[in-house]
C-alpha atoms as a PDB file:
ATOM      1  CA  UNK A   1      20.967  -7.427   2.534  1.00  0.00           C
ATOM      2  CA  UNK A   2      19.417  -8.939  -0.500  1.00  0.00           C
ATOM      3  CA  UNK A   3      19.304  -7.133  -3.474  1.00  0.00           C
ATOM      4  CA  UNK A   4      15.631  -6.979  -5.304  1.00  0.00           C
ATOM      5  CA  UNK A   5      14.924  -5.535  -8.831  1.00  0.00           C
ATOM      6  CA  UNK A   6      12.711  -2.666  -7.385  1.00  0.00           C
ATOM      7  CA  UNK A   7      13.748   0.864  -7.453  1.00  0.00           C
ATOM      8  CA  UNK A   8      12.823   2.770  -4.432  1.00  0.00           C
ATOM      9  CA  UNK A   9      12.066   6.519  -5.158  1.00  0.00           C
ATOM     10  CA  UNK A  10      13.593   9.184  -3.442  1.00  0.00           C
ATOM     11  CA  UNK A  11      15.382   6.234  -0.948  1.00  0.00           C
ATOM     12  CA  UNK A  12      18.312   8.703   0.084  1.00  0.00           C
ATOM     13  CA  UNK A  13      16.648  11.888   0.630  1.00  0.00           C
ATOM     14  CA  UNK A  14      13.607  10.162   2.602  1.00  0.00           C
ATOM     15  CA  UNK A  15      16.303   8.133   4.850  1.00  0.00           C
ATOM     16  CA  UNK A  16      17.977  10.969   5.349  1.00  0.00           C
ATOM     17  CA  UNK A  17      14.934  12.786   6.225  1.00  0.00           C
ATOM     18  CA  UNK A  18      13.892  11.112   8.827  1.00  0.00           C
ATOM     19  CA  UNK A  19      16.874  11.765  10.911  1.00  0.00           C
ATOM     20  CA  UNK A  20      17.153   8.198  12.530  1.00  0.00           C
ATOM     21  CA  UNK A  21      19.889   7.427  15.088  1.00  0.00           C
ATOM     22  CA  UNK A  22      21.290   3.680  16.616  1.00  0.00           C
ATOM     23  CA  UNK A  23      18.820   2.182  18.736  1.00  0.00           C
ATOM     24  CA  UNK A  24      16.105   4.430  17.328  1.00  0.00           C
ATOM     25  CA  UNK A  25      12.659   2.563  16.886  1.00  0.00           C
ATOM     26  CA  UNK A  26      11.309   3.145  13.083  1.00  0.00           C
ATOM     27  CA  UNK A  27       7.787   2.223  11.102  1.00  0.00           C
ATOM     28  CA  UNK A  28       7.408   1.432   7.696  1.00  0.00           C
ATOM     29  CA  UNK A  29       3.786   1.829   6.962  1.00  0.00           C
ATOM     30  CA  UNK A  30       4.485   0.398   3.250  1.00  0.00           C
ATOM     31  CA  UNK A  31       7.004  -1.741   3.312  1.00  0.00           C
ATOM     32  CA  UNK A  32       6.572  -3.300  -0.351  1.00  0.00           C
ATOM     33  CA  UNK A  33      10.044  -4.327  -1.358  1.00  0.00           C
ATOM     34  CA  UNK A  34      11.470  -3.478   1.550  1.00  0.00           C
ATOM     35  CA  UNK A  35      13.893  -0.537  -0.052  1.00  0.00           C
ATOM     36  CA  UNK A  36      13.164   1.860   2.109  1.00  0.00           C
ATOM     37  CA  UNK A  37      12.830  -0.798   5.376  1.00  0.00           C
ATOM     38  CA  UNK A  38      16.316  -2.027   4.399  1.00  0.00           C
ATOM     39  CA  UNK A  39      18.138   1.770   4.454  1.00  0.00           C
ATOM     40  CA  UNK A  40      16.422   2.331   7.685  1.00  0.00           C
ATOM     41  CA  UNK A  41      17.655  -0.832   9.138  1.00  0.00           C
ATOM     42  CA  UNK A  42      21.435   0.116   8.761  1.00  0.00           C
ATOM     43  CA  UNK A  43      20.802   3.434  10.264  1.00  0.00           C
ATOM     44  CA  UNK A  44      18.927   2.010  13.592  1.00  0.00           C
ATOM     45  CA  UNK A  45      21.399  -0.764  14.061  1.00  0.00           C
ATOM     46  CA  UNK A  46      20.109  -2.880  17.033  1.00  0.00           C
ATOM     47  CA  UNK A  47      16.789  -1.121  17.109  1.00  0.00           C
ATOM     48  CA  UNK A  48      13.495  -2.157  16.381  1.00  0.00           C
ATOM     49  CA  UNK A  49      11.784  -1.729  12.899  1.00  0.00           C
ATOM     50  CA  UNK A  50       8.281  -2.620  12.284  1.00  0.00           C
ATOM     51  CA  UNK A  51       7.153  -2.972   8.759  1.00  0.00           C
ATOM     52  CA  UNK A  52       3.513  -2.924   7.690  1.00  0.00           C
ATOM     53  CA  UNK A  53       1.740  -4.045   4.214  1.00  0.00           C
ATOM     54  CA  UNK A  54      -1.636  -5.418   3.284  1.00  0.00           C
ATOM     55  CA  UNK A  55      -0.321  -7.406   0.634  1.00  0.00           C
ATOM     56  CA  UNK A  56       1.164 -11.019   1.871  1.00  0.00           C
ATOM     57  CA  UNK A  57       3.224 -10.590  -1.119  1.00  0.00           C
ATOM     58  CA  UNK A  58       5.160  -7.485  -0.237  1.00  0.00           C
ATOM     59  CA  UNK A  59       6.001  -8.938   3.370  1.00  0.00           C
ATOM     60  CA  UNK A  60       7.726 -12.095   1.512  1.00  0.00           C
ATOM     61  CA  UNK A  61       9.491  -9.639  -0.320  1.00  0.00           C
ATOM     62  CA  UNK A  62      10.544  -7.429   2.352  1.00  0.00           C
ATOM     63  CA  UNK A  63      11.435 -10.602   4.893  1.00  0.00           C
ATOM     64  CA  UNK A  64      14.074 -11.425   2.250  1.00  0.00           C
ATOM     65  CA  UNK A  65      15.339  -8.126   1.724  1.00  0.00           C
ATOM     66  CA  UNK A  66      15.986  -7.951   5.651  1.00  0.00           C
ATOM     67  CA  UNK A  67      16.968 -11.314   6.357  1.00  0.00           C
ATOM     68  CA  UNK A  68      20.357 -10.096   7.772  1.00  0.00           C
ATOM     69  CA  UNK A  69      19.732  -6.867   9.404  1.00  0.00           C
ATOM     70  CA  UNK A  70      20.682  -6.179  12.582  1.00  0.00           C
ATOM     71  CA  UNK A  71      18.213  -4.744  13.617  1.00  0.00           C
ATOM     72  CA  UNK A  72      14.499  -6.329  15.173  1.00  0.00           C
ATOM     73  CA  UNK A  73      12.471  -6.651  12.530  1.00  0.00           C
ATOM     74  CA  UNK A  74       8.200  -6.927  13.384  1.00  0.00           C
ATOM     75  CA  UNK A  75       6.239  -8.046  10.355  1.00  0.00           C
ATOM     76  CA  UNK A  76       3.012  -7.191  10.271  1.00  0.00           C
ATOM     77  CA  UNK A  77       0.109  -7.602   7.746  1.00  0.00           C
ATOM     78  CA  UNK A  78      -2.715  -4.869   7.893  1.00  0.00           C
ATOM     79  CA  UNK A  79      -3.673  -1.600   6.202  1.00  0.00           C
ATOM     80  CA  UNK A  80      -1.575   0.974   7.160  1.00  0.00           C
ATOM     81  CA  UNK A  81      -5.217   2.919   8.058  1.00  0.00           C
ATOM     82  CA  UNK A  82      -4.816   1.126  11.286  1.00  0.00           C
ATOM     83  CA  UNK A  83      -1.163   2.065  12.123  1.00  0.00           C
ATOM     84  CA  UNK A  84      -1.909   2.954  15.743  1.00  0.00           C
ATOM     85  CA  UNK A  85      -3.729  -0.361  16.727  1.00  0.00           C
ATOM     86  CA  UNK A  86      -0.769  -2.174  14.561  1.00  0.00           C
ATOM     87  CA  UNK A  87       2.146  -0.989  16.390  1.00  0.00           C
ATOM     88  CA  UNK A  88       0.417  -1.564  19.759  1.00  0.00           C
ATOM     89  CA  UNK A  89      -0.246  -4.967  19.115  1.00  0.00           C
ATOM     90  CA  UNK A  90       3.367  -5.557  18.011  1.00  0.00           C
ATOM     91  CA  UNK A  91       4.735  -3.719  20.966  1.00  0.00           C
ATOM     92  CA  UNK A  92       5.608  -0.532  19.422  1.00  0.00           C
ATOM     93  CA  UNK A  93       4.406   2.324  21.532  1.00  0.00           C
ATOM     94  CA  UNK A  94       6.081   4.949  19.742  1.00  0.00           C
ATOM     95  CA  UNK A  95       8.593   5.860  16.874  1.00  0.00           C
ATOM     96  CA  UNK A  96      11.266   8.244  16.236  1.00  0.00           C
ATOM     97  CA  UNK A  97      10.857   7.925  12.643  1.00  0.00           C
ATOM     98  CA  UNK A  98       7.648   6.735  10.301  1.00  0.00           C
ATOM     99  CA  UNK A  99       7.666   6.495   6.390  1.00  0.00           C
ATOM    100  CA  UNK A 100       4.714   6.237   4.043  1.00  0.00           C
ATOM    101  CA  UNK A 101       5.781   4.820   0.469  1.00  0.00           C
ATOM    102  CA  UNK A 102       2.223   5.583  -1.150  1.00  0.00           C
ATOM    103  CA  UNK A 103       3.531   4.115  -4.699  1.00  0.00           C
ATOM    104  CA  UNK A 104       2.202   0.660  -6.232  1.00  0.00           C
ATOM    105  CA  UNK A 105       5.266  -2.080  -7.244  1.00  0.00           C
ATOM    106  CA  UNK A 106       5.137  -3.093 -10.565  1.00  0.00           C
ATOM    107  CA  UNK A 107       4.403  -6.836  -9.628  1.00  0.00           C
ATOM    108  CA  UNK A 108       1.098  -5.697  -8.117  1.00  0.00           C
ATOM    109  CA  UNK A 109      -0.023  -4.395 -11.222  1.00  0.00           C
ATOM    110  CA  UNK A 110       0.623  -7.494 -12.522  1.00  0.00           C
ATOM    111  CA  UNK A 111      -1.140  -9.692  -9.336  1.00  0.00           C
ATOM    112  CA  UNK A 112      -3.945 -10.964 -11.093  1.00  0.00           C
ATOM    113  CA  UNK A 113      -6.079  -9.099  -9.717  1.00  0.00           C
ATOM    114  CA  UNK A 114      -7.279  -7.102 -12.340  1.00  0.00           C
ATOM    115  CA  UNK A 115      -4.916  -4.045 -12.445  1.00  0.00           C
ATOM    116  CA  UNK A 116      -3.020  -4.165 -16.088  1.00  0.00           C
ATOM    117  CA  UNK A 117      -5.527  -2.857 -18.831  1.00  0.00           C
ATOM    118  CA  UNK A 118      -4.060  -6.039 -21.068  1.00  0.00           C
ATOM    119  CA  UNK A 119      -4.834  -8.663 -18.798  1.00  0.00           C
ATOM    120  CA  UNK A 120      -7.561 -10.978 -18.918  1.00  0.00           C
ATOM    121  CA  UNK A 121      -7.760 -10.228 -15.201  1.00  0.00           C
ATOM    122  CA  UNK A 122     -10.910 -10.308 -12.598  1.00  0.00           C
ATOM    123  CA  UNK A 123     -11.624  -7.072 -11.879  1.00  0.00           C
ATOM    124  CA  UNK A 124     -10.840  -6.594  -8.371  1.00  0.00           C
ATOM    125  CA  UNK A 125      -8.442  -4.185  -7.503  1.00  0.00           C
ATOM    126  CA  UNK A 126      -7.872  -4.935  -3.794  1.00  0.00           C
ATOM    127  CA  UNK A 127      -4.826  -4.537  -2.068  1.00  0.00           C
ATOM    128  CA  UNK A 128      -5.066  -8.066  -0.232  1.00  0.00           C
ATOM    129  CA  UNK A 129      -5.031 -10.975  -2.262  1.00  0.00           C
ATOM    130  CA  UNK A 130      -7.679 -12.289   0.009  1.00  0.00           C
ATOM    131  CA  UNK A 131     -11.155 -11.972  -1.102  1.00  0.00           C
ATOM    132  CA  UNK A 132     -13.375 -11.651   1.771  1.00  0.00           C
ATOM    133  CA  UNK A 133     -17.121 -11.617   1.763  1.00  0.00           C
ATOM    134  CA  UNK A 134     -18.088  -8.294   1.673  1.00  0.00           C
ATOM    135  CA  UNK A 135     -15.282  -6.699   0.268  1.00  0.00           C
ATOM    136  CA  UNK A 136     -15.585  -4.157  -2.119  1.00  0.00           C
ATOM    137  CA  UNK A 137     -14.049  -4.809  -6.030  1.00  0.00           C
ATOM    138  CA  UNK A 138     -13.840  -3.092  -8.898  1.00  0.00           C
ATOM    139  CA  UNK A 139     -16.461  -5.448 -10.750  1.00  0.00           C
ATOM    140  CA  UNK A 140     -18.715  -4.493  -7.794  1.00  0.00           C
ATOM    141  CA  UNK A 141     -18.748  -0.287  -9.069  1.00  0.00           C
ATOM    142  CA  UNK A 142     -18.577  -1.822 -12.506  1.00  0.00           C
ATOM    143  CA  UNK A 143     -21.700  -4.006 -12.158  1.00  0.00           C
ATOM    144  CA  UNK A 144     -23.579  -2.122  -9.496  1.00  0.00           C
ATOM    145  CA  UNK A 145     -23.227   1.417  -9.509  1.00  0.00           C
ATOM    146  CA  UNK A 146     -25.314   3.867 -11.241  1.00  0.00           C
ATOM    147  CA  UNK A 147     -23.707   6.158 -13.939  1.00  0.00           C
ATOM    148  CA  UNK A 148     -24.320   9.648 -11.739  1.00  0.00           C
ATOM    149  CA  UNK A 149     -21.901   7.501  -9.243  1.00  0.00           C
ATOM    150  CA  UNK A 150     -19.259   5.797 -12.274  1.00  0.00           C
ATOM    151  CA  UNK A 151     -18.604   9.361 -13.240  1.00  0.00           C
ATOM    152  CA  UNK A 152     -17.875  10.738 -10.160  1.00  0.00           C
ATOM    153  CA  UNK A 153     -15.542   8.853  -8.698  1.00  0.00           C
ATOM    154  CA  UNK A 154     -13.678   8.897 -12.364  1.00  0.00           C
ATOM    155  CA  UNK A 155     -13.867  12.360 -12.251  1.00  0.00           C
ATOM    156  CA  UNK A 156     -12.993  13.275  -8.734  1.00  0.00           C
ATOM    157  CA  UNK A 157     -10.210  10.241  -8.367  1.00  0.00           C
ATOM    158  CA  UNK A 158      -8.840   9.597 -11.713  1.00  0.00           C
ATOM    159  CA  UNK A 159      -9.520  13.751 -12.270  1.00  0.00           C
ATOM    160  CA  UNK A 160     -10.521  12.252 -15.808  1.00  0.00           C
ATOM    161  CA  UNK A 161     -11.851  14.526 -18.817  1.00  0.00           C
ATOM    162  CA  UNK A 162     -13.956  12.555 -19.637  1.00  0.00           C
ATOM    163  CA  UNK A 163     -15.619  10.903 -16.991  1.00  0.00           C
ATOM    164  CA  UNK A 164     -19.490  11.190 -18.193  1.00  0.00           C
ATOM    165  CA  UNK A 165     -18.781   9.829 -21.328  1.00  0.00           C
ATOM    166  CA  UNK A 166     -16.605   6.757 -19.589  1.00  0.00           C
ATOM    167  CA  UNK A 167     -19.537   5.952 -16.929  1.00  0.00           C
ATOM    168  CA  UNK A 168     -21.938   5.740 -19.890  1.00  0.00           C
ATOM    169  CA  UNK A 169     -20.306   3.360 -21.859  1.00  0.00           C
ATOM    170  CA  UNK A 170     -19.371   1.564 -19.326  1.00  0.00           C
ATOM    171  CA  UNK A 171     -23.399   1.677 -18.077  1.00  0.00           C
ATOM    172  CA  UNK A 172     -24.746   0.720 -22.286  1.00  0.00           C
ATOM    173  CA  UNK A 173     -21.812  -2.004 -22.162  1.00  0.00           C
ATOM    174  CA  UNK A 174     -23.482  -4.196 -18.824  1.00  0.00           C
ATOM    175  CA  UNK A 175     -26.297  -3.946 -20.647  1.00  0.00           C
ATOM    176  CA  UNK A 176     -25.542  -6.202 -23.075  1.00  0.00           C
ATOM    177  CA  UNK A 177     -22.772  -7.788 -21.117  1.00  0.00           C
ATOM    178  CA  UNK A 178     -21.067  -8.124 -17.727  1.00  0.00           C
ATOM    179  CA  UNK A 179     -17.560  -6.482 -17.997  1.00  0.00           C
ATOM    180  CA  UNK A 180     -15.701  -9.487 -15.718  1.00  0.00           C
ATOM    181  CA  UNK A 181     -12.097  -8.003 -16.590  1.00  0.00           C
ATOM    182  CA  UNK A 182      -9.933  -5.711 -16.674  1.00  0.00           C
ATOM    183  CA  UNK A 183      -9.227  -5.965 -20.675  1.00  0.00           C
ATOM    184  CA  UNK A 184     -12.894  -5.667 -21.267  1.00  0.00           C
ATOM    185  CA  UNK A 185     -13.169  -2.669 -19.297  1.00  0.00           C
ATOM    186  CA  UNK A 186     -10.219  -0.847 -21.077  1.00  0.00           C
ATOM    187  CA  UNK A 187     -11.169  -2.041 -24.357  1.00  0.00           C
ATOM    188  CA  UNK A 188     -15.020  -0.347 -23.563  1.00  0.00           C
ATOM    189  CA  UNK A 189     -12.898   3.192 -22.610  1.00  0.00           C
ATOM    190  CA  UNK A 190     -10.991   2.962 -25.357  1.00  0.00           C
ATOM    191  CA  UNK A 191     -13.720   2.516 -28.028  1.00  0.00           C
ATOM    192  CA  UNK A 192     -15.478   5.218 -26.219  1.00  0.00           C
ATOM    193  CA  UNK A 193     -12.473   8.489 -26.057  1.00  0.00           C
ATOM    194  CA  UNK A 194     -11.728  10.345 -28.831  1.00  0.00           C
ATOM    195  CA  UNK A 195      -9.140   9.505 -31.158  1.00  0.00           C
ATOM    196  CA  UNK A 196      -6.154  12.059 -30.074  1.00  0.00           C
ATOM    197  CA  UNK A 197      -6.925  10.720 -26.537  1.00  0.00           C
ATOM    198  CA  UNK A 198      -6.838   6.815 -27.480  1.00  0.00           C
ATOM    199  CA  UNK A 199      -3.269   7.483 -29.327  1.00  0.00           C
ATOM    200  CA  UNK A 200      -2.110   9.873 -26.678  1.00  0.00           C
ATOM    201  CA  UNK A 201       1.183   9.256 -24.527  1.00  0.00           C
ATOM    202  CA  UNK A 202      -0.776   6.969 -21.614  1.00  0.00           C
ATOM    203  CA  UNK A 203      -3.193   4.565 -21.995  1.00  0.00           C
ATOM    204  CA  UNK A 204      -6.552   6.001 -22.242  1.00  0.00           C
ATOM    205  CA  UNK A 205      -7.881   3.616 -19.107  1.00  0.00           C
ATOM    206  CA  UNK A 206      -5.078   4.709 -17.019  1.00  0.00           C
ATOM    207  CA  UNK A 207      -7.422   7.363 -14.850  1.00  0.00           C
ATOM    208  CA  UNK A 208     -10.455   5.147 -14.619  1.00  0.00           C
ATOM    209  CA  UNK A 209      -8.460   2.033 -13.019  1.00  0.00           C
ATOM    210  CA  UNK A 210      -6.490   4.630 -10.992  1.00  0.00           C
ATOM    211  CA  UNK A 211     -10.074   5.839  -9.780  1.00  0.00           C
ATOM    212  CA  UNK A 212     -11.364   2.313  -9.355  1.00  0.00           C
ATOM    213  CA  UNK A 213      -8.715   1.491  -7.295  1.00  0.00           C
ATOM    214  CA  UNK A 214      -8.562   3.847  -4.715  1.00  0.00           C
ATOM    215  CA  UNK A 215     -12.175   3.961  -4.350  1.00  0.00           C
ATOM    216  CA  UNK A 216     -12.267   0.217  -3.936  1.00  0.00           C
ATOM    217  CA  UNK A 217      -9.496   0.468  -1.454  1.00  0.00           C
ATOM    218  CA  UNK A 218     -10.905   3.796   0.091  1.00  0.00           C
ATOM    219  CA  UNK A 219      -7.307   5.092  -0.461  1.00  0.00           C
ATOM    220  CA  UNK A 220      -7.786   8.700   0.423  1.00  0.00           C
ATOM    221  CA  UNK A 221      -9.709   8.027   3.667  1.00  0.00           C
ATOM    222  CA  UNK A 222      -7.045   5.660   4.620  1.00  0.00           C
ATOM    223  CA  UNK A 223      -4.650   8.018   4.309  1.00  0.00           C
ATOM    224  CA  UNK A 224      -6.100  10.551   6.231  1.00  0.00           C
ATOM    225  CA  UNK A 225      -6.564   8.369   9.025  1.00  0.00           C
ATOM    226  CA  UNK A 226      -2.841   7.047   9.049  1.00  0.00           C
ATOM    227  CA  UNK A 227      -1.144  10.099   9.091  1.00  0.00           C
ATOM    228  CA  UNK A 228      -3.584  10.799  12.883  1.00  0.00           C
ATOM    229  CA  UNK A 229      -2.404   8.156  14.033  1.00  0.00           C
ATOM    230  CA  UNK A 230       1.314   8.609  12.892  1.00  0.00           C
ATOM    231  CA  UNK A 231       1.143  11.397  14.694  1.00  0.00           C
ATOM    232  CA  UNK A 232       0.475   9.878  18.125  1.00  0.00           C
ATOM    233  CA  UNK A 233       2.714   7.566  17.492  1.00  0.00           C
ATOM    234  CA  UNK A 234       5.730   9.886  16.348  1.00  0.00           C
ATOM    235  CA  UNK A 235       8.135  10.730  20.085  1.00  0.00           C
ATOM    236  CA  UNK A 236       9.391  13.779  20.486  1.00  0.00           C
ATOM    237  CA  UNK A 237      11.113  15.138  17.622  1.00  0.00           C
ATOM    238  CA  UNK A 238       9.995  12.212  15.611  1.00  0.00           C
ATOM    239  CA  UNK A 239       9.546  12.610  11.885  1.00  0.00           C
ATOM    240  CA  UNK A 240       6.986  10.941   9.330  1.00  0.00           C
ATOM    241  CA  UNK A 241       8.351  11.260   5.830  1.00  0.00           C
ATOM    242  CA  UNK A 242       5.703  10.585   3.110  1.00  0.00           C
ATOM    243  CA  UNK A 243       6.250   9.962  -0.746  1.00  0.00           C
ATOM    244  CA  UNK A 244       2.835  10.374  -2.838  1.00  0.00           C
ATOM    245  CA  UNK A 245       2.528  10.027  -6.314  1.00  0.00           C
ATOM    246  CA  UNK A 246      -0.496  12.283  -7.519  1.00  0.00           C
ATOM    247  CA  UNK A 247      -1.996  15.408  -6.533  1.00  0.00           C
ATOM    248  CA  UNK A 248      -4.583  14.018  -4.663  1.00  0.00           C
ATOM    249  CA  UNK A 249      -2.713  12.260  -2.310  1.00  0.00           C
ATOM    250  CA  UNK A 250      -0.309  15.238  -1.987  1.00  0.00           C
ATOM    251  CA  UNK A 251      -3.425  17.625  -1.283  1.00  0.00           C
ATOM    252  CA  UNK A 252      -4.039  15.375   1.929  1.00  0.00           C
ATOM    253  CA  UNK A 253      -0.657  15.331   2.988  1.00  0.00           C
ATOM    254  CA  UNK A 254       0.148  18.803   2.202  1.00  0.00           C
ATOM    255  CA  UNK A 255      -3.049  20.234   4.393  1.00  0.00           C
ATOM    256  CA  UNK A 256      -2.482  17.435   7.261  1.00  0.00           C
ATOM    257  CA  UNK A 257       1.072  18.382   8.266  1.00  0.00           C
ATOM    258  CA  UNK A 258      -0.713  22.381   7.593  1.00  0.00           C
ATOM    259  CA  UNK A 259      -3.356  21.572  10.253  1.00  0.00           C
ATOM    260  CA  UNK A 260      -0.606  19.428  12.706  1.00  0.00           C
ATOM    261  CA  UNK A 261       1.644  22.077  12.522  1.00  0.00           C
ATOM    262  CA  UNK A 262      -1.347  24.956  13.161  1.00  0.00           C
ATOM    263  CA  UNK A 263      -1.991  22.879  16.131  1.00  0.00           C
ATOM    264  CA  UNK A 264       0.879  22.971  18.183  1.00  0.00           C
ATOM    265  CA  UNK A 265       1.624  19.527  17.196  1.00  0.00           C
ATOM    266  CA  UNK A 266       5.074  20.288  15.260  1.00  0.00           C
ATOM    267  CA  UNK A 267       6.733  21.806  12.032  1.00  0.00           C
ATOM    268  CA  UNK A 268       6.620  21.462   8.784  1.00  0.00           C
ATOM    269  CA  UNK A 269      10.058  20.227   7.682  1.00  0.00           C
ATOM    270  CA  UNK A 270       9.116  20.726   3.778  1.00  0.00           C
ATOM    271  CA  UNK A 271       7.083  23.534   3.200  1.00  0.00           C
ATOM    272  CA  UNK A 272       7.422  22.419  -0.411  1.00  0.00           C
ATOM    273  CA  UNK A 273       7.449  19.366  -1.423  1.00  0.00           C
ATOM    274  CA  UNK A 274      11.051  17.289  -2.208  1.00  0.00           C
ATOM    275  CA  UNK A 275      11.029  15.883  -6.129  1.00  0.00           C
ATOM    276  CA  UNK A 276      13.477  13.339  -7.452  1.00  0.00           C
ATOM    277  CA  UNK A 277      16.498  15.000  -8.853  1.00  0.00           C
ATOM    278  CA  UNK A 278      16.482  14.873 -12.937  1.00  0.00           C
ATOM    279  CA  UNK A 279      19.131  11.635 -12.722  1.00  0.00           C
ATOM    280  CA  UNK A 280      16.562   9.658 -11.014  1.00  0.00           C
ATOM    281  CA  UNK A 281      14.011  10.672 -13.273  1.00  0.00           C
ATOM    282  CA  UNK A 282      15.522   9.808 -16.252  1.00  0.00           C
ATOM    283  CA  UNK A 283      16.819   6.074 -14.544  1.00  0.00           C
ATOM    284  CA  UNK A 284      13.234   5.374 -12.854  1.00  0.00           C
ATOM    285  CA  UNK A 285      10.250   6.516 -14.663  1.00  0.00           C
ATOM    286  CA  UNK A 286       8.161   6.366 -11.867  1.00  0.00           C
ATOM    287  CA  UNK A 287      10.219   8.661  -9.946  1.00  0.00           C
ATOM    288  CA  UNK A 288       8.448  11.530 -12.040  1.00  0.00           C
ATOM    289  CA  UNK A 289       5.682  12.069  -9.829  1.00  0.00           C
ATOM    290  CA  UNK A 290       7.071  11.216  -6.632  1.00  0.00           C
ATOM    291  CA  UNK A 291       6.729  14.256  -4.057  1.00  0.00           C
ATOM    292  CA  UNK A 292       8.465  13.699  -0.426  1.00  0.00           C
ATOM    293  CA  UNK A 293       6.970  15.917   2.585  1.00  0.00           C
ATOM    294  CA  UNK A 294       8.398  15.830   6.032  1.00  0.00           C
ATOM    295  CA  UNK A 295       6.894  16.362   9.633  1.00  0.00           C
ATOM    296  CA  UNK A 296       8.961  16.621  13.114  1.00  0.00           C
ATOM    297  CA  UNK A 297       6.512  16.516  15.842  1.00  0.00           C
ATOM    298  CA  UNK A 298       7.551  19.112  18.746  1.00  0.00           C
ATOM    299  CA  UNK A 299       6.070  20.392  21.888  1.00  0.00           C
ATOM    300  CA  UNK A 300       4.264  23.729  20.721  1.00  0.00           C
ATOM    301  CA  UNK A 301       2.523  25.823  22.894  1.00  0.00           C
ATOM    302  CA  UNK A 302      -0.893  27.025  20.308  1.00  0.00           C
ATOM    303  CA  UNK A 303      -4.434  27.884  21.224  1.00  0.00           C
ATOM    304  CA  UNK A 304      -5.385  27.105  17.699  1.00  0.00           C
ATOM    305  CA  UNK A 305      -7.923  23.641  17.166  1.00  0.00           C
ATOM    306  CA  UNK A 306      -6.811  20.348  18.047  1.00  0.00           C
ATOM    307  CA  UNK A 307      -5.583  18.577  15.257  1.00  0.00           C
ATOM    308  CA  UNK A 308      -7.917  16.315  13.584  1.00  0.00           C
ATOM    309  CA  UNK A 309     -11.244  17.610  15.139  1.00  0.00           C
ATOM    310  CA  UNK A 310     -13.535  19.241  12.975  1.00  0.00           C
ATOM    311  CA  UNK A 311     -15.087  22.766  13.717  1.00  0.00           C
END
């Protein structure tokens, strides 16, 4: 298999983790580079591996990486929200093994599309690199939304200090004029934070275009809905593995497998979370924040609510 520049966090231990035999059927909800794809490949053999992204450009990537595996490979484009209705229309029914690789690649942030605070970027923030009518971008919340709104999905997704003062400059900037890109929209933050903030260790933008970003592509909500649907889709003693990157996407993870696992569903193979060992750290930087959990559906007898369904 081709070798690509991309460093796949925690590749061994989530491999590993998923407990994948010859012939074994396997999703990769994220494909990106195709790191984690092309591990899983050599463990299946002849079996069938279907590999999702909504970015065109991560299924290039990942159709070169697995160019000569053995195994079947099924590329798909879609949001991994839709897993379920994916597979089925590839002619995967089930899986003995799904992974979730919630990171970003480095050459999305630097896709044009408005994710680098130095670019003089649209602001759009999308996964796809198709534009359809409709769709949501981050010039849209920019230009559109009220400050009350701004501030709280800066404060609740970027879990930014200083999210009221953000939204209002941002709100006194449009007023004069429209913030088109992403430069002008960092360069409005960072007028706007206080100095120790502005000189601190990450760039002072870093938690609103995290916000923008998974509120534009509803990140959180699609998350929730994958991992249902993994679940129907997992056999019997089928494991998902997934690999967030900040606390909020751990929180979901963390109480989903919690509620599967009160629900008869299966077990909790991580109770706490897996973390990159200190080598890995210190060779990938974004390995720092990486957190692995694991779930191995089983047949549980439990009166306890069906998972998914709301009280």
């Amino acid at each position: 298999m081709k070798d690509n520049a991309h460093i796949t966090v925690l590749l061994s231990e989530t491999v590993e983790a998923l407990n994948l035999s010859k012939n074994d059927t396997a999703i990769d909800a994220t494909v990106g580079a195709g790191g984690h794809s092309a591990k899983i490949a050599e463990k299946i053999g002849k079996g069938t591996l279907l590999v999702i992204d909504a970015d065109e450009s991560s299924l290039a990537l990942s159709r070169e990486r697995l160019s000569d595996a053995d195994a079947k490979v099924i590329y798909v484009q879609g949001n991994f929200r839709n897993i379920k209705k994916l597979a089925h229309e590839a002619g995967v029914t089930s899986a003995e093994g799904i992974v979730f690789d919630l990171g970003w690649r480095s050459e999305q942030l630097n896709s044009g599309r408005g994710f680098s605070f130095k670019a003089d970027e649209p602001l759009l923030m999308t996964l796809s690199s198709r534009i359809e009518e409709g769709m949501l971008t981050a010039k849209d919340i920019i230009a559109d939304w009220d400050e009350e709104e701004i501030a709280k999905i800066i404060r609740e997704y970027g879990e930014e200090r200083f999210s009221g003062r953000i939204a209002r400059a941002i709100v006194e900037a449009r007023r004069n004029n429209p913030i088109h890109t992403a430069k002008e929209l960092a360069d409005v933050i960072s007028e706007v934070v206080p100095a120790f903030y502005r000189n601190g260790r990450i760039h002072p933008a870093t938690r609103t275009f995290q916000a923008l970003r998974i509120a534009v592509n509803d990140e959180l909500g699609a998350l929730k809905e994958a991992l249902s649907e993994a679940m129907n889709l997992l056999s019997e003693n089928g494991r998902v593995a997934v690999i967030s990157f900040h606390s909020l996407e751990d929180r979901i993870v963390k109480h989903a497998f919690k509620e599967a696992e009160d629900a008869g569903i299966g077990v909790r193979i991580t109770k706490k979370p897996i973390v990159p060992e200190r080598e890995e750290q210190l060779r990938n930087a974004r390995a720092r924040s990486a957190k692995l959990r694991i779930f191995e559906k089983q047949q549980i007898q439990k009166t306890k609510k069906a998972y998914g369904k709301k009280n």
